[in-house]
C-alpha atoms as a PDB file:
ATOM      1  CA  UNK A   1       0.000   0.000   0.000  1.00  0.00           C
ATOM      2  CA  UNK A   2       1.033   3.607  -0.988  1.00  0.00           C
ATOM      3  CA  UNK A   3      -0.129   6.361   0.612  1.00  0.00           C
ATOM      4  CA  UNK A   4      -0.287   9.701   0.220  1.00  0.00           C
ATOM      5  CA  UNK A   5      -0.876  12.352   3.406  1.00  0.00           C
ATOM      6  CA  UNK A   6      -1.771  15.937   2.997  1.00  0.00           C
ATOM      7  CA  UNK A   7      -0.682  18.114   5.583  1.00  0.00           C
ATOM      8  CA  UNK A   8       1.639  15.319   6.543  1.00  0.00           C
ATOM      9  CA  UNK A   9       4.006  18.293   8.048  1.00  0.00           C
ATOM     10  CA  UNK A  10       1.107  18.896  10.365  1.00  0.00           C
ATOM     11  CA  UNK A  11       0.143  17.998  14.214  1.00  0.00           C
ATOM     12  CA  UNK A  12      -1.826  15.212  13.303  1.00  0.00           C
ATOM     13  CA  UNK A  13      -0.650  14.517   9.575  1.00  0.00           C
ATOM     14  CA  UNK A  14       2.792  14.248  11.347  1.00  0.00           C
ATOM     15  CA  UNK A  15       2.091  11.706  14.073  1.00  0.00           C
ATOM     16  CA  UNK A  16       0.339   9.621  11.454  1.00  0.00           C
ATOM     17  CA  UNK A  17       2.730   9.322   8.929  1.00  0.00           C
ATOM     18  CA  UNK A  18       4.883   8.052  11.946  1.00  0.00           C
ATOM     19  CA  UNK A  19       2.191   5.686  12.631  1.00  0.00           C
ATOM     20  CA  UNK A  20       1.345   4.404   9.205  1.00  0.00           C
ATOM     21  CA  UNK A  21       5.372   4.125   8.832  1.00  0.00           C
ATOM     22  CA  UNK A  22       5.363   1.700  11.217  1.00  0.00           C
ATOM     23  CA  UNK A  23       2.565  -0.715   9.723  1.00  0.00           C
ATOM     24  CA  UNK A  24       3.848  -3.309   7.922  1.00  0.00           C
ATOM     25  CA  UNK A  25       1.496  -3.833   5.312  1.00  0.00           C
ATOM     26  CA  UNK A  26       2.188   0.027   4.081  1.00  0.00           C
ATOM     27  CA  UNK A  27       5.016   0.235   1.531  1.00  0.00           C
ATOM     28  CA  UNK A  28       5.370   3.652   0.953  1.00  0.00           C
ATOM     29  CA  UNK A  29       4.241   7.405   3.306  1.00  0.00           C
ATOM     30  CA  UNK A  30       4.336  10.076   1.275  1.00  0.00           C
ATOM     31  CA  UNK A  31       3.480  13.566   2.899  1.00  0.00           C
ATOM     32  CA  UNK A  32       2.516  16.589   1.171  1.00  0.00           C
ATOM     33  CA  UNK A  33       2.599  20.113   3.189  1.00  0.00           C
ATOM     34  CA  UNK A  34       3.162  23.841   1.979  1.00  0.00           C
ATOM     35  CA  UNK A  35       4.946  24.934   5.142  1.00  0.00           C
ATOM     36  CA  UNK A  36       2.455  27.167   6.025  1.00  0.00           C
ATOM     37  CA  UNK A  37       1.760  26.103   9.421  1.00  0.00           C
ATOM     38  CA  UNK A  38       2.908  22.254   9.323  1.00  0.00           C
ATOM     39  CA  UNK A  39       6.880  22.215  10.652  1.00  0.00           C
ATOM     40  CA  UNK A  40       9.205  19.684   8.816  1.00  0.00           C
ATOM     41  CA  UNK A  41      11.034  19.018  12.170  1.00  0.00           C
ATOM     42  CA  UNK A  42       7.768  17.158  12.771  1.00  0.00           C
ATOM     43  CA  UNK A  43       9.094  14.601  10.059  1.00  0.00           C
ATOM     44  CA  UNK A  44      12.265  13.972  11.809  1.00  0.00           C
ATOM     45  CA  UNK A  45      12.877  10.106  12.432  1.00  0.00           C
ATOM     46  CA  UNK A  46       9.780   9.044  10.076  1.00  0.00           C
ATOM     47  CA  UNK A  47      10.055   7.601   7.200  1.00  0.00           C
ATOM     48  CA  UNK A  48       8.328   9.151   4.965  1.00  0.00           C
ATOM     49  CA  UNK A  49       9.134  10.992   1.914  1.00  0.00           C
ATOM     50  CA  UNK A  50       8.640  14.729   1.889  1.00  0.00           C
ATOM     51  CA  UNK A  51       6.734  16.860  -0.572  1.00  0.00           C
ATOM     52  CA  UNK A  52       6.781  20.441  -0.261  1.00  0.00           C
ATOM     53  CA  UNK A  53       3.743  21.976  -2.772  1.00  0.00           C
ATOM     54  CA  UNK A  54       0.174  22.982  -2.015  1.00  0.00           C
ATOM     55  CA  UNK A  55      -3.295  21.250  -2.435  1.00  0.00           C
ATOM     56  CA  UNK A  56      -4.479  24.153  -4.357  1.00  0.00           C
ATOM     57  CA  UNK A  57      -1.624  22.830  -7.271  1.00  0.00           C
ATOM     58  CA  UNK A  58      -3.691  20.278  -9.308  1.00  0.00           C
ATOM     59  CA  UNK A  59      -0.720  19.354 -11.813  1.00  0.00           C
ATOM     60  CA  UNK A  60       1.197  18.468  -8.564  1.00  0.00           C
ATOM     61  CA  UNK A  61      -1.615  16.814  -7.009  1.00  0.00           C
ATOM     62  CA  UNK A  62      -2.715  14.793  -9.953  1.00  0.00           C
ATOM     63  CA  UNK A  63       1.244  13.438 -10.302  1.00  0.00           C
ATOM     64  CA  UNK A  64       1.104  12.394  -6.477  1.00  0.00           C
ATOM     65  CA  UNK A  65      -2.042  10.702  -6.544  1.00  0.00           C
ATOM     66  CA  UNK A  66      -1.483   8.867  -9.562  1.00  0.00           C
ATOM     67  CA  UNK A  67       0.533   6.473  -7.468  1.00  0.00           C
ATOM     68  CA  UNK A  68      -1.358   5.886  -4.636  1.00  0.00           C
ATOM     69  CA  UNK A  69      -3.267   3.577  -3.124  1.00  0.00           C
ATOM     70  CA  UNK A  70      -4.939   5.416  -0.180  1.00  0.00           C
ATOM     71  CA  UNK A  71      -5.158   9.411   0.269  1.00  0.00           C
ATOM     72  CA  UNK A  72      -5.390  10.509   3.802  1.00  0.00           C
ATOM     73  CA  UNK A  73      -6.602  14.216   3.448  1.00  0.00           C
ATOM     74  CA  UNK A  74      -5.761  16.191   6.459  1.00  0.00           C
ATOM     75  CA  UNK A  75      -4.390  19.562   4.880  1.00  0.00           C
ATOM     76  CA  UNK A  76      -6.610  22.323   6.172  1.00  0.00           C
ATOM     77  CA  UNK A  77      -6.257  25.901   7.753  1.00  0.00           C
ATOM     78  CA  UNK A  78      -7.372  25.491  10.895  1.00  0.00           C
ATOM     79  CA  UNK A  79      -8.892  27.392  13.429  1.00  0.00           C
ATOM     80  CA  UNK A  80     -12.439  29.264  14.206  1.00  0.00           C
ATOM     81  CA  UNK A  81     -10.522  32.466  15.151  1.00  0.00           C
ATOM     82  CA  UNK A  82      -8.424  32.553  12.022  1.00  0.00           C
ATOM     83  CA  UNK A  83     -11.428  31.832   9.965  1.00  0.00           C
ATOM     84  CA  UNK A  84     -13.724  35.479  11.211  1.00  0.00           C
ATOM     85  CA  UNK A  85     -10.337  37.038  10.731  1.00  0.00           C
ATOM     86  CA  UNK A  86      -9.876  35.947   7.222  1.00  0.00           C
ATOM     87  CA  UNK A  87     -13.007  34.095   5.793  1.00  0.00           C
ATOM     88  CA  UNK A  88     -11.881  33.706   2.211  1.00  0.00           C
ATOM     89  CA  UNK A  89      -8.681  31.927   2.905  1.00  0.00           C
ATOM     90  CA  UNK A  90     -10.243  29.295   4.760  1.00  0.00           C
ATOM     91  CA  UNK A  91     -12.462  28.958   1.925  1.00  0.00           C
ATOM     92  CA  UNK A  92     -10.069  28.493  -0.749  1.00  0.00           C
ATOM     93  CA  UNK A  93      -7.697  26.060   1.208  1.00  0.00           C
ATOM     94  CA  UNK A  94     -10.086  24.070   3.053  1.00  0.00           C
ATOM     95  CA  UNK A  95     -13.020  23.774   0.597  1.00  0.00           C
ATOM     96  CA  UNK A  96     -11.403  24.387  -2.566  1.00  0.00           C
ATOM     97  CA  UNK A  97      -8.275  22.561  -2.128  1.00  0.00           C
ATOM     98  CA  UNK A  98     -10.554  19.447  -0.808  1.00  0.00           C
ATOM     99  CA  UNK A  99     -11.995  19.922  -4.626  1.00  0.00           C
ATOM    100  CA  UNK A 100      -8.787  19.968  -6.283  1.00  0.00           C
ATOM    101  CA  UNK A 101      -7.946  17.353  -4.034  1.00  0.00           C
ATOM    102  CA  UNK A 102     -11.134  14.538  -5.447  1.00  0.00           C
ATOM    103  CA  UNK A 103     -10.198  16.295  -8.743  1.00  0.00           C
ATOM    104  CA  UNK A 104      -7.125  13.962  -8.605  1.00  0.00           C
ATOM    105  CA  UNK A 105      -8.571  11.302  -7.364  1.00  0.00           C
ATOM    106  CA  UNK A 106     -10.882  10.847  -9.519  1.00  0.00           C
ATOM    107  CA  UNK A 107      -8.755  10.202 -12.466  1.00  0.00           C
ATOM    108  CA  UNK A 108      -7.203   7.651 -10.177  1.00  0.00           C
ATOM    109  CA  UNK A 109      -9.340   6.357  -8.267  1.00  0.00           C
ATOM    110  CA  UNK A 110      -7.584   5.743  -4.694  1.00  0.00           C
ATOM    111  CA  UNK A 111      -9.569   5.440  -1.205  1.00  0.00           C
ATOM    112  CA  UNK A 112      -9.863   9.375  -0.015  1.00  0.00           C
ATOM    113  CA  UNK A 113     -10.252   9.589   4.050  1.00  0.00           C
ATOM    114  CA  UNK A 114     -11.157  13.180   5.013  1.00  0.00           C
ATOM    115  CA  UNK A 115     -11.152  15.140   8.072  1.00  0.00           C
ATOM    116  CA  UNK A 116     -14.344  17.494   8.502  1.00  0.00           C
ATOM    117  CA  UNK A 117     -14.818  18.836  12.131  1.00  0.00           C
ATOM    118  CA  UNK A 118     -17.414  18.944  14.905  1.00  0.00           C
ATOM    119  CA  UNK A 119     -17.686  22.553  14.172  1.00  0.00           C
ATOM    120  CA  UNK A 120     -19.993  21.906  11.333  1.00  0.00           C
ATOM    121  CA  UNK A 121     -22.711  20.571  14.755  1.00  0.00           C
ATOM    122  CA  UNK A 122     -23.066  24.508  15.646  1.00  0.00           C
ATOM    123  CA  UNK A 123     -24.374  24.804  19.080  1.00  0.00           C
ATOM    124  CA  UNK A 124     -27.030  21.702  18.882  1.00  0.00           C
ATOM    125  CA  UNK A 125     -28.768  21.236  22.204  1.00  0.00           C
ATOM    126  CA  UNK A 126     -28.419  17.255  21.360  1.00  0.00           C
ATOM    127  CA  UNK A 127     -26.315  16.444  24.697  1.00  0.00           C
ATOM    128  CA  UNK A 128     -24.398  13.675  21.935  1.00  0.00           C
ATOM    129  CA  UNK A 129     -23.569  15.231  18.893  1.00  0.00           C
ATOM    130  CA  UNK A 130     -25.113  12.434  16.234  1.00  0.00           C
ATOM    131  CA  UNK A 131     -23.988  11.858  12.623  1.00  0.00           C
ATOM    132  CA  UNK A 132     -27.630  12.144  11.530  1.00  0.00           C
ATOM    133  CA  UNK A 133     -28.436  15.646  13.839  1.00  0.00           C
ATOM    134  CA  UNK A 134     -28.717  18.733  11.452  1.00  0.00           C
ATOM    135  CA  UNK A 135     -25.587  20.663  10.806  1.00  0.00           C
ATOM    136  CA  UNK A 136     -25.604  24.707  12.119  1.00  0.00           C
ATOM    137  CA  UNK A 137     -21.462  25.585  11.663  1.00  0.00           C
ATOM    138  CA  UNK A 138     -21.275  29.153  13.490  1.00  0.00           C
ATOM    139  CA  UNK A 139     -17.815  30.038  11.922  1.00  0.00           C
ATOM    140  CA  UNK A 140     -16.736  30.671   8.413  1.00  0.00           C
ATOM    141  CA  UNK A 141     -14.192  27.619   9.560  1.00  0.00           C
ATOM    142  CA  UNK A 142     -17.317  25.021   9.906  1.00  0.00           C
ATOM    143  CA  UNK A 143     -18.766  26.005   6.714  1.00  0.00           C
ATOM    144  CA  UNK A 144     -15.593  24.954   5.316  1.00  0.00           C
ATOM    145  CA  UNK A 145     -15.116  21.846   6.798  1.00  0.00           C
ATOM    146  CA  UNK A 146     -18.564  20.988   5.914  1.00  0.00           C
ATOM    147  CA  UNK A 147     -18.318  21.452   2.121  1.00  0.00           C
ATOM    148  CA  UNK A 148     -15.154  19.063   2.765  1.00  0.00           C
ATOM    149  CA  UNK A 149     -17.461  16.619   3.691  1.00  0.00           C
ATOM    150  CA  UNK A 150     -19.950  17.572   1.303  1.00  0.00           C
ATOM    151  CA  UNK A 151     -18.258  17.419  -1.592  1.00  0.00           C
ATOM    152  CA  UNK A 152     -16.395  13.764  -0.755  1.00  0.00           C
ATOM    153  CA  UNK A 153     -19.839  11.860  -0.648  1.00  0.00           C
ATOM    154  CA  UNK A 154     -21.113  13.817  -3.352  1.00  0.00           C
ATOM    155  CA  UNK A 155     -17.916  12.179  -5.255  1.00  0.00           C
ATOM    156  CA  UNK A 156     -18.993   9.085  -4.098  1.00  0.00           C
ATOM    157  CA  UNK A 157     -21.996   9.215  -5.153  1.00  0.00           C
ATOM    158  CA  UNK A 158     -21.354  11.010  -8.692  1.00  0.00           C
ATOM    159  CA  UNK A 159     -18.089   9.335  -9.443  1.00  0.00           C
ATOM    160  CA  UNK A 160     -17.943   6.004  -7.419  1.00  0.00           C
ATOM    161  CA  UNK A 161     -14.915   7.432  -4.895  1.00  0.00           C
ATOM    162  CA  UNK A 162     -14.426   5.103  -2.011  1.00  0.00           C
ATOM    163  CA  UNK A 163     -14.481   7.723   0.500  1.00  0.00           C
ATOM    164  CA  UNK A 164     -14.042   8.004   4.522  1.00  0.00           C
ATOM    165  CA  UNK A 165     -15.289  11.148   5.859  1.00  0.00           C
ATOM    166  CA  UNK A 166     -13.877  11.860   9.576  1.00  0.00           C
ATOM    167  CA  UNK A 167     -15.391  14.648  11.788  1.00  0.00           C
ATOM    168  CA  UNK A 168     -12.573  15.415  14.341  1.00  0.00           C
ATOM    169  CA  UNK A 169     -13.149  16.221  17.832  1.00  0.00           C
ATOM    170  CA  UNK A 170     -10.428  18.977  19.445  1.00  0.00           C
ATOM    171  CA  UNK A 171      -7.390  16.278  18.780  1.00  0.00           C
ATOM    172  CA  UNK A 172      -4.270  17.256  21.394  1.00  0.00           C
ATOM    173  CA  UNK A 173      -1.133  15.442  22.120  1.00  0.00           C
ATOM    174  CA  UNK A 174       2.449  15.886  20.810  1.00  0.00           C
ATOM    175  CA  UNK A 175       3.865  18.197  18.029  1.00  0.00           C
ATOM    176  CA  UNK A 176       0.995  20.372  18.333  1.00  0.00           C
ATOM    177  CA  UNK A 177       1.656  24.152  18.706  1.00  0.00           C
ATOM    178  CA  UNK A 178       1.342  26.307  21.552  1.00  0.00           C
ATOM    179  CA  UNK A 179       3.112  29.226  20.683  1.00  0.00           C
ATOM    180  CA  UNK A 180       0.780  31.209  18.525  1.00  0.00           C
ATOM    181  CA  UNK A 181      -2.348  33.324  18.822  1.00  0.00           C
ATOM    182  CA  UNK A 182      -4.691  30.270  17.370  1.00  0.00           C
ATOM    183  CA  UNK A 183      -3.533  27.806  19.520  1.00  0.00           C
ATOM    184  CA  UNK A 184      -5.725  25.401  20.447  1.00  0.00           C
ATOM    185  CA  UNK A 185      -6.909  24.778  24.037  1.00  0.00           C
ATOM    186  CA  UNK A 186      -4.721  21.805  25.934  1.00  0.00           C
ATOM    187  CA  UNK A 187      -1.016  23.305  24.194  1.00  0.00           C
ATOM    188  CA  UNK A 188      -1.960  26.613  25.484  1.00  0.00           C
ATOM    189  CA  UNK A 189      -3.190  25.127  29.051  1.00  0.00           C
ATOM    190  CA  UNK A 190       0.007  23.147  28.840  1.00  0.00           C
ATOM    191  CA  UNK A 191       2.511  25.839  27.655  1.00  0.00           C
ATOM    192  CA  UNK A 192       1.319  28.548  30.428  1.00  0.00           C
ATOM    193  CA  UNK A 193       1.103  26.307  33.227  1.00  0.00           C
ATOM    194  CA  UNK A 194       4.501  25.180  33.193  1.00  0.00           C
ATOM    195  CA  UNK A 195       5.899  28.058  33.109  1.00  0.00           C
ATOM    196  CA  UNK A 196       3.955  28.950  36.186  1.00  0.00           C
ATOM    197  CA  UNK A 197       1.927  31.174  34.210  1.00  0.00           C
ATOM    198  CA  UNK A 198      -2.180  31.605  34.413  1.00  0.00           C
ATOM    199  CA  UNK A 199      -4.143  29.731  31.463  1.00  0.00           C
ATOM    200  CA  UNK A 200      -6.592  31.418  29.535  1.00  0.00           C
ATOM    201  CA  UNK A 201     -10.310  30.174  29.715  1.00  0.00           C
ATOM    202  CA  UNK A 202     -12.722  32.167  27.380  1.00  0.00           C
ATOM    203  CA  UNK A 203     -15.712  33.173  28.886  1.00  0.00           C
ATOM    204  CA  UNK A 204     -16.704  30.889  32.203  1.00  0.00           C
ATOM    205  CA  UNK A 205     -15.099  28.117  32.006  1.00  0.00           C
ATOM    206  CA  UNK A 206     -18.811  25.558  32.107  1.00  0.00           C
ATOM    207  CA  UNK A 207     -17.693  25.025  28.072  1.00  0.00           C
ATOM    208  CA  UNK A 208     -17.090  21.747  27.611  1.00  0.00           C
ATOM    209  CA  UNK A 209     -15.349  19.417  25.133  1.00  0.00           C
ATOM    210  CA  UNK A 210     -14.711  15.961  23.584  1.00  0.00           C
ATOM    211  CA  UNK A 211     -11.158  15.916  23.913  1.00  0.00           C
ATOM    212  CA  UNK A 212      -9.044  13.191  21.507  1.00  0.00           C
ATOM    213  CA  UNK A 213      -5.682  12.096  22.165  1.00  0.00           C
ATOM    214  CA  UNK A 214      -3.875  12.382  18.765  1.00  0.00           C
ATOM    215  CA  UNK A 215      -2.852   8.557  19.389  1.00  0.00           C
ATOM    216  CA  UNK A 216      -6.429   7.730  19.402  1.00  0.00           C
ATOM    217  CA  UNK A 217      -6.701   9.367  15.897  1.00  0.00           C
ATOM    218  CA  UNK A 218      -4.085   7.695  14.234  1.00  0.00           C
ATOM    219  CA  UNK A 219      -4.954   4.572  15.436  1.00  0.00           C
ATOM    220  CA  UNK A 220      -8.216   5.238  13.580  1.00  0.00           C
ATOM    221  CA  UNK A 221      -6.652   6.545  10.717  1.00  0.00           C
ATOM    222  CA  UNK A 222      -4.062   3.524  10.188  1.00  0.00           C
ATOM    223  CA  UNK A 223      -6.892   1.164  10.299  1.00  0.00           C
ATOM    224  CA  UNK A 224      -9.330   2.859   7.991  1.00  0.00           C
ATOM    225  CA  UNK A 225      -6.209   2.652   5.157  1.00  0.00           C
ATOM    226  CA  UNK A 226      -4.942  -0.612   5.845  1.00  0.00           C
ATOM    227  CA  UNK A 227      -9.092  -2.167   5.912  1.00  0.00           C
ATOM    228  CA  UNK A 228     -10.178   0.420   3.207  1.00  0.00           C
ATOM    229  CA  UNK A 229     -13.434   1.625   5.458  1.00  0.00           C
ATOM    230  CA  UNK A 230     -15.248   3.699   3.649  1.00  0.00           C
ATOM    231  CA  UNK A 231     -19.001   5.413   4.856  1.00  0.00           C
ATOM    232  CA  UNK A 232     -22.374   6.803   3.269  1.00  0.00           C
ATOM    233  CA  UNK A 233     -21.891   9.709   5.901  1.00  0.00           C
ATOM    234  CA  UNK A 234     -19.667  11.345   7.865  1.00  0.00           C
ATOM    235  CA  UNK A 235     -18.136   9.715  11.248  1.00  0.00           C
ATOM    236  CA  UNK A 236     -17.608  10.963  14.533  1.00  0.00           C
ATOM    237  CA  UNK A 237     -13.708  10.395  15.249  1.00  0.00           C
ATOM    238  CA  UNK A 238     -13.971  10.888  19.023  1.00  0.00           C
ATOM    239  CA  UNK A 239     -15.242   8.574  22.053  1.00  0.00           C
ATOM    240  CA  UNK A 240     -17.813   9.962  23.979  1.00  0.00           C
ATOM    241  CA  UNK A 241     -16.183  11.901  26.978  1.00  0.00           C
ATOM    242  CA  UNK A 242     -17.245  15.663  28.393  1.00  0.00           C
ATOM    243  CA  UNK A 243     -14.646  17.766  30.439  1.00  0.00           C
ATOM    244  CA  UNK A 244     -15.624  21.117  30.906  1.00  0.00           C
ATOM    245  CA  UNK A 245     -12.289  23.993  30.301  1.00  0.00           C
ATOM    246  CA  UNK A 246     -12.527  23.949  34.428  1.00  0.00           C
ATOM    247  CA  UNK A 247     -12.274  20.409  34.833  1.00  0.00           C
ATOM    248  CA  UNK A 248      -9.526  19.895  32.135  1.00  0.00           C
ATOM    249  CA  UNK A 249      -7.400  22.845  34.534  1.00  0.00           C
ATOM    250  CA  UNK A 250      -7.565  20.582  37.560  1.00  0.00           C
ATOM    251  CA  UNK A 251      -6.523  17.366  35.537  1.00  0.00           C
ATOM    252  CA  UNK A 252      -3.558  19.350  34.427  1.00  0.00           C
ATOM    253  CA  UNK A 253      -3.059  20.393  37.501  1.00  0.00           C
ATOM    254  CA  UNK A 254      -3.017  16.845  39.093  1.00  0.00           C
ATOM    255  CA  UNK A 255      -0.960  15.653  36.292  1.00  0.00           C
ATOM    256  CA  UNK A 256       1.623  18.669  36.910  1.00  0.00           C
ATOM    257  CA  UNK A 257       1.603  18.075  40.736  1.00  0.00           C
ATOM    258  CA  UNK A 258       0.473  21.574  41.118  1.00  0.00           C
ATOM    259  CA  UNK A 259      -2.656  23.741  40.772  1.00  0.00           C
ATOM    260  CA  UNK A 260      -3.172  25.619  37.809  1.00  0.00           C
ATOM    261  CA  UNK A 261      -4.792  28.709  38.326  1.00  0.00           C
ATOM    262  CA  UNK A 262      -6.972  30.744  35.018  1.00  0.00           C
ATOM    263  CA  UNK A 263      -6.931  34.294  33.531  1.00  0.00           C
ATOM    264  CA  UNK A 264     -10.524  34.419  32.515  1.00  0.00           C
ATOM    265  CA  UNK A 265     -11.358  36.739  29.413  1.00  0.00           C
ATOM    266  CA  UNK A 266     -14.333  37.359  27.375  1.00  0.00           C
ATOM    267  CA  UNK A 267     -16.115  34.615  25.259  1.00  0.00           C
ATOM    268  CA  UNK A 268     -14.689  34.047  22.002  1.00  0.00           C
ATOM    269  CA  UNK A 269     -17.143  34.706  18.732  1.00  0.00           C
ATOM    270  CA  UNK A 270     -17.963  31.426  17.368  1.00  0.00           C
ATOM    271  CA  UNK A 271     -17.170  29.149  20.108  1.00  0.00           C
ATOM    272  CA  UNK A 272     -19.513  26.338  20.499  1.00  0.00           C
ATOM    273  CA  UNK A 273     -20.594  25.766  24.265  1.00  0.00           C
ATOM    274  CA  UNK A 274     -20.889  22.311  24.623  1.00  0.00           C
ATOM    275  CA  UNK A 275     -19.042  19.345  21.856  1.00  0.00           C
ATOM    276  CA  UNK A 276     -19.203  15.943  23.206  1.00  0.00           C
ATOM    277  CA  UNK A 277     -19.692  13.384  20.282  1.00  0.00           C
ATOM    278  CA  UNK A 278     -21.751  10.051  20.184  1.00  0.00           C
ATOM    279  CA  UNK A 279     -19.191   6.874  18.772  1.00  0.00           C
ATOM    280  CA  UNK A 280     -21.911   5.094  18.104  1.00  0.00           C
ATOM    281  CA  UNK A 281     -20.423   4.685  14.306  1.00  0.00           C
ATOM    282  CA  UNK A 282     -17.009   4.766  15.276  1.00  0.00           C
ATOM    283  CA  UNK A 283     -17.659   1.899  17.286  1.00  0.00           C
ATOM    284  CA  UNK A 284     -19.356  -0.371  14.712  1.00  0.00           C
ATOM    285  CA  UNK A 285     -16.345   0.332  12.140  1.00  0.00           C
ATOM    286  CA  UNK A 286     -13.749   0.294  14.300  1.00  0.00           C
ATOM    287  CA  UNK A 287     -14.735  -2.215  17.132  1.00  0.00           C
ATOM    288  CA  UNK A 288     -11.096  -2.710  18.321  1.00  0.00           C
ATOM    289  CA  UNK A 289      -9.651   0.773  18.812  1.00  0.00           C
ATOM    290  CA  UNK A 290      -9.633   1.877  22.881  1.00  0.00           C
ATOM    291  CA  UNK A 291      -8.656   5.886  23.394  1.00  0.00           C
ATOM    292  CA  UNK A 292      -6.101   6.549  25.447  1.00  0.00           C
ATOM    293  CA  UNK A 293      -7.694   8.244  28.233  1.00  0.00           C
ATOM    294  CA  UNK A 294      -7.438  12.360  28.875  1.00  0.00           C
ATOM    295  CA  UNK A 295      -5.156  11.490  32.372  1.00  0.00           C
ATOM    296  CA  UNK A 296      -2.728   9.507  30.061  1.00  0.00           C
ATOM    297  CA  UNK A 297      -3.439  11.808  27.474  1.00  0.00           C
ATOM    298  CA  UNK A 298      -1.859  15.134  29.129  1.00  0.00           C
ATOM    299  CA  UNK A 299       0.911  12.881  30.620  1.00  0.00           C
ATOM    300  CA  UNK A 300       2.166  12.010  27.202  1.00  0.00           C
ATOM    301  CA  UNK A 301       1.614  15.397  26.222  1.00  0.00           C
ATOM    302  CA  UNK A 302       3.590  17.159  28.899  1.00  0.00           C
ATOM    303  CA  UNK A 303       6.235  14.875  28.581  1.00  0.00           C
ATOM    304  CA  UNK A 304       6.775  15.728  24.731  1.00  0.00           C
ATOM    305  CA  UNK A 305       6.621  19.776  25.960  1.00  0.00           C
ATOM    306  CA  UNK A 306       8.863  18.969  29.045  1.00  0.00           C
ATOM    307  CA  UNK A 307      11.479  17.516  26.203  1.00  0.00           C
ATOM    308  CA  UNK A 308      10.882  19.918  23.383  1.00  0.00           C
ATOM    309  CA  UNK A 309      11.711  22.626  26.167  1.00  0.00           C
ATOM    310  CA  UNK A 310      14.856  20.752  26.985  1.00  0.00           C
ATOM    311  CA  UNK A 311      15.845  20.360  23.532  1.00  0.00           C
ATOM    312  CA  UNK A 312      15.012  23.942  22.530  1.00  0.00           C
ATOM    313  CA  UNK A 313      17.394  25.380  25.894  1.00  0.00           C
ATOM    314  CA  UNK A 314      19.955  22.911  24.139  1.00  0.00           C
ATOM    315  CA  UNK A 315      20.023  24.653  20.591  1.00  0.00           C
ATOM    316  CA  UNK A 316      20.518  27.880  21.969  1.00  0.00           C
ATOM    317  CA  UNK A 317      23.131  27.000  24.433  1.00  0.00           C
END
């Protein structure tokens, strides 16, 4: 098996073309980034080969797909904050590069897994976000991901694309970024509170999450290439948990060995209130994955900041 990973410079592209290196039955990890927020120091150790270009390029696209067996699409810009401050470049990468992405696939014809997001639930009252509930994205970023989802199962269905269409629920764990203004939740928790600094909770802190350890994901991942899974409809990738921002603090904190106290600041627009998915699905095409559980989670995760800290203080020495 070949396979191709967009993003693969990325947080989560990253960790799983480490993962998908280390499966047997896979031949050949190819990952595709721009640079643009994906780091090739993620890359280091993996082997993988390493294509710098954009998903927006179709002559590049159609030449790496042409020689694949499985497409994991993960290239994206992410973010709900980015997306309000510039709407029309998460349009173009997200939901037009996803086109020019099935563009090359379907001259080829390779399995296409996708990752759409839970944004694309809005704030649902539905305590368990459900494939089947309506979709409501509040963000210019949810729209996006939605027409990613959109348009693989309409190439499915128009084109006969075996496609896998993920919905990804706030994935943490190593390699992913803490030191910008978009960063995502647990990397900023992580980053301020060990360096003794207060974390920043938007709004009250009652919000609450399905949090996904990034192992979790790739476990998912590397078996949907390696069994081919494919779905009529979008799939929850996340496990059925709820921690509200406050609770997730005082896990930290006991994983630390220390409280962790909050700055609190003003909601965020476009925040969703409360994302806690149903794996109902998940469950019935993936019977055999287990999550690694939010405890076990942050330990890994502060581990990989405790040694990118000591490896950083060693560069500069």
């Amino acid at each position: 098996m070949k396979v191709l990973v967009t993003g693969g410079a990325g947080f989560i592209g990253a960790n799983l073309c480490r993962a998908l290196a280390s499966r047997p039955e896979i031949q050949r990890v190819t990952a595709l980034d721009d640079l643009s927020s994906g780091d090739l120091a993620n890359l280091d150790g993996v082997e993988a080969d390493f294509v710098r270009g954009s998903i927006l390029d179709a002559e590049l696209l159609t030449r790496l797909v042409a020689d694949t067996t499985t497409v994991v699409h993960l290239a994206a810009r992410p973010s709900v904050p980015r997306s309000l401050a510039d709407p029309l470049t998460s349009h173009d990468v997200n939901a037009t590069g996803t086109l020019r992405v099935l563009e090359a696939c379907r001259v080829s014809g390779p399995h296409v897994i996708l990752a759409s997001s839970s944004s694309v639930y809005g704030n649902s009252a539905e305590p368990y976000k459900h494939e089947d509930l309506p979709t409501r994205p509040l963000s210019p970023y949810g729209v996006s991901k939605l027409a990613t989802e959109a348009y693989a199962l309409a190439y499915a269905s128009s084109f006969g694309l075996d496609v896998l269409p993920f919905r990804f629920f706030n994935v943490y764990g190593p390699l992913q970024a803490a030191d910008h203004a978009y960063a995502a939740v647990i990397p900023s928790f992580v980053s301020k509170a060990m360096a003794g600094e207060l974390v920043p909770i938007y709004g009250d802190g009652h919000q609450a999450r399905d949090f996904t350890f990034v192992g979790s994901v790739t476990d998912v991942l590397g078996e949907a290439v390696v069994r081919r899974v494919t779905s009529a409809k979008p799939v929850n990738l996340a496990f059925g948990t709820r921690i509200s921002l406050l609770e997730l603090k005082d896990v930290l904190g006991s994983v630390l060995g220390r409280p962790v106290e909050a700055a609190f600041l003003p909601p965020r627009l476009g925040d969703i209130r409360e994302s806690q998915a149903s794996p109902a699905l998940l469950r019935q095409l993936f019977p055999g994955v287990r999550p690694v559980s939010l405890e076990e989670g942050l330990r890994r995760t502060v581990a990989w900041f405790e040694k990118a800290v000591i490896m950083s203080a060693g560069s500069q020495a």
